[in-house]
Protein backbone atom coordinates (compact mmCIF):
# COMPACT_ATOMS: atom_id res chain seq x y z
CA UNK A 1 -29.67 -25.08 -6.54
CA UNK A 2 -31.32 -27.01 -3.52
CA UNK A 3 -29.21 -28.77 -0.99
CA UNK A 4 -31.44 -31.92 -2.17
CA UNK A 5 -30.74 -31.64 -5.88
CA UNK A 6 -26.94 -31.10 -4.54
CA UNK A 7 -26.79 -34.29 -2.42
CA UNK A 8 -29.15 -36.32 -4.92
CA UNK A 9 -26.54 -35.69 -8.22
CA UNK A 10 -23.89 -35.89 -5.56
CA UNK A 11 -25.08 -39.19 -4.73
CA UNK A 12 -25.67 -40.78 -7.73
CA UNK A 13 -22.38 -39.66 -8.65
CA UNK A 14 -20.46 -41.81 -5.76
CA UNK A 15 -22.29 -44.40 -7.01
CA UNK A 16 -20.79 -44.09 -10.01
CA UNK A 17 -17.40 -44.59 -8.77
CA UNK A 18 -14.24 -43.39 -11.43
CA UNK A 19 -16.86 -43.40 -14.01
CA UNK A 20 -18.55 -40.07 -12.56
CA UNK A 21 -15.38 -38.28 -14.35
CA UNK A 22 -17.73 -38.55 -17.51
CA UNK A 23 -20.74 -37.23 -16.17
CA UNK A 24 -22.42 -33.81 -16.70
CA UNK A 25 -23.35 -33.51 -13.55
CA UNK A 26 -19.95 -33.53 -11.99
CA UNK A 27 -19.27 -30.73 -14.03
CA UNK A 28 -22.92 -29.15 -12.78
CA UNK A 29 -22.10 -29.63 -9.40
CA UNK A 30 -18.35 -28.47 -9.46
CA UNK A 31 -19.63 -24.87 -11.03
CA UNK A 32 -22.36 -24.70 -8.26
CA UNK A 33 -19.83 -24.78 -5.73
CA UNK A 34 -17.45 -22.29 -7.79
CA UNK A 35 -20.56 -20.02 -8.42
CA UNK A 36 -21.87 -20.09 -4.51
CA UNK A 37 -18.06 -19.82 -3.23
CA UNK A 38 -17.16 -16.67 -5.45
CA UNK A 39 -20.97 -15.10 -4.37
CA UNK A 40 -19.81 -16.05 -0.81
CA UNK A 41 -16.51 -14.19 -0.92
CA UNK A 42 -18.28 -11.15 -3.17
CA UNK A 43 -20.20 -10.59 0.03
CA UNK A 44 -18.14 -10.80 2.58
CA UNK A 45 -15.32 -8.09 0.89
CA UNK A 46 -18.80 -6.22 0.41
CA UNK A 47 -20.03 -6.39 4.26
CA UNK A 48 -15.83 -5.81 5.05
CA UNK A 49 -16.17 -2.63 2.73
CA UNK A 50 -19.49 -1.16 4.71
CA UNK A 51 -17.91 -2.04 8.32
CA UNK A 52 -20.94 -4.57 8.38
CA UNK A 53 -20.50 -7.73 10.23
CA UNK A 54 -19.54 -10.65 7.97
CA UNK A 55 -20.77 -14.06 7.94
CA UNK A 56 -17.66 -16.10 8.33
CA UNK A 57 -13.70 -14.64 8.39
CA UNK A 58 -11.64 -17.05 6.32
CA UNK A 59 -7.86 -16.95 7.14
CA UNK A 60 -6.13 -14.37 4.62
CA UNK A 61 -4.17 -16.47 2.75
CA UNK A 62 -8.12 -18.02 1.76
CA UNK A 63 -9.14 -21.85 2.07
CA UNK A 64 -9.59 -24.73 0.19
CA UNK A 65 -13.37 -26.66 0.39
CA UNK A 66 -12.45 -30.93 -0.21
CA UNK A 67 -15.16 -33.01 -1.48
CA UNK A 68 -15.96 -34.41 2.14
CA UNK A 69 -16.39 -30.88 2.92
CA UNK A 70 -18.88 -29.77 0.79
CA UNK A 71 -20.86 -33.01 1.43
CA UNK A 72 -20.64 -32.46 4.96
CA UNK A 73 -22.20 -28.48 5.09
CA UNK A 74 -25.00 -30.26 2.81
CA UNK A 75 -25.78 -32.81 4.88
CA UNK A 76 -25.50 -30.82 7.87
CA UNK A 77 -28.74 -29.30 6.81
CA UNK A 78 -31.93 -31.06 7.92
CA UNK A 79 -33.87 -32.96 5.52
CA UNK A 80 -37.17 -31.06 5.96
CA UNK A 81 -35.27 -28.15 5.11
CA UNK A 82 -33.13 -29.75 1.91
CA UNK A 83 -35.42 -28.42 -0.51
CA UNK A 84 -36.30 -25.18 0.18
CA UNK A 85 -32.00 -24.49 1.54
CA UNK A 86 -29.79 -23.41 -1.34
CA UNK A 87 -26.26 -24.85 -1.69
CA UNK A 88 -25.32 -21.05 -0.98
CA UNK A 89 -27.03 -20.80 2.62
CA UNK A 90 -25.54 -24.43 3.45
CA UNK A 91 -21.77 -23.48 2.22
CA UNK A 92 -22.61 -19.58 4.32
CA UNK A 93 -23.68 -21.70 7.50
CA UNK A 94 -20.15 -23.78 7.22
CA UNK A 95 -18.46 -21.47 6.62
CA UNK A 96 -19.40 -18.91 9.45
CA UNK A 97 -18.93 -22.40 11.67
CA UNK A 98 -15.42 -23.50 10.39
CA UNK A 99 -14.20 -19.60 10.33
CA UNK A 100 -16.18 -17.73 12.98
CA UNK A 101 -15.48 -13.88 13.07
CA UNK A 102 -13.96 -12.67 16.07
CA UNK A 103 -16.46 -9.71 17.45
């Protein structure tokens, strides 16, 4: 999914205050995340595997993404960019911030 489908459900969705519980699209955008973050891990254990260099080193006992967190690697991509950035690519670019590999 593009970051700017992400942040535009994600949006409408705050709006929506308590009443986003009922919404389809909370439930879209909470298996996006679970899909990206489970292809995320898949290829770092696969780049760990090879001996290849992986894009972010979580600590082992594995981390938790909030809400505010997810929001913030979207928006942390530039809105020229939104569109054509998956939700993958944004969570991979936080994530090799927030847990940088020691080389």
């Amino acid at each position: 999914m593009p970051v700017s489908t992400f942040l535009q459900k994600a949006t409408a969705l705050q709006r929506k205050g308590p009443l986003a519980m009922f919404s389809g699209d909370l439930k879209l955008l909470m298996n996006q995340v679970k899909s990206d973050s489970t292809q995320l891990r898949s290829e770092r254990l696969a780049a760990e595997a090879t001996k290849r260099p992986a894009a972010f080193c979580p600590p082992a006992g594995g981390v938790k993404l909030s809400d505010k967190d997810i929001m913030k690697a979207m928006q942390a991509v530039p809105a020229a960019q939104r569109s054509r950035t998956s939700t993958k690519d944004a969570l991979r670019v936080h994530m090799a911030a927030r847990y940088p590999c020691k080389r």
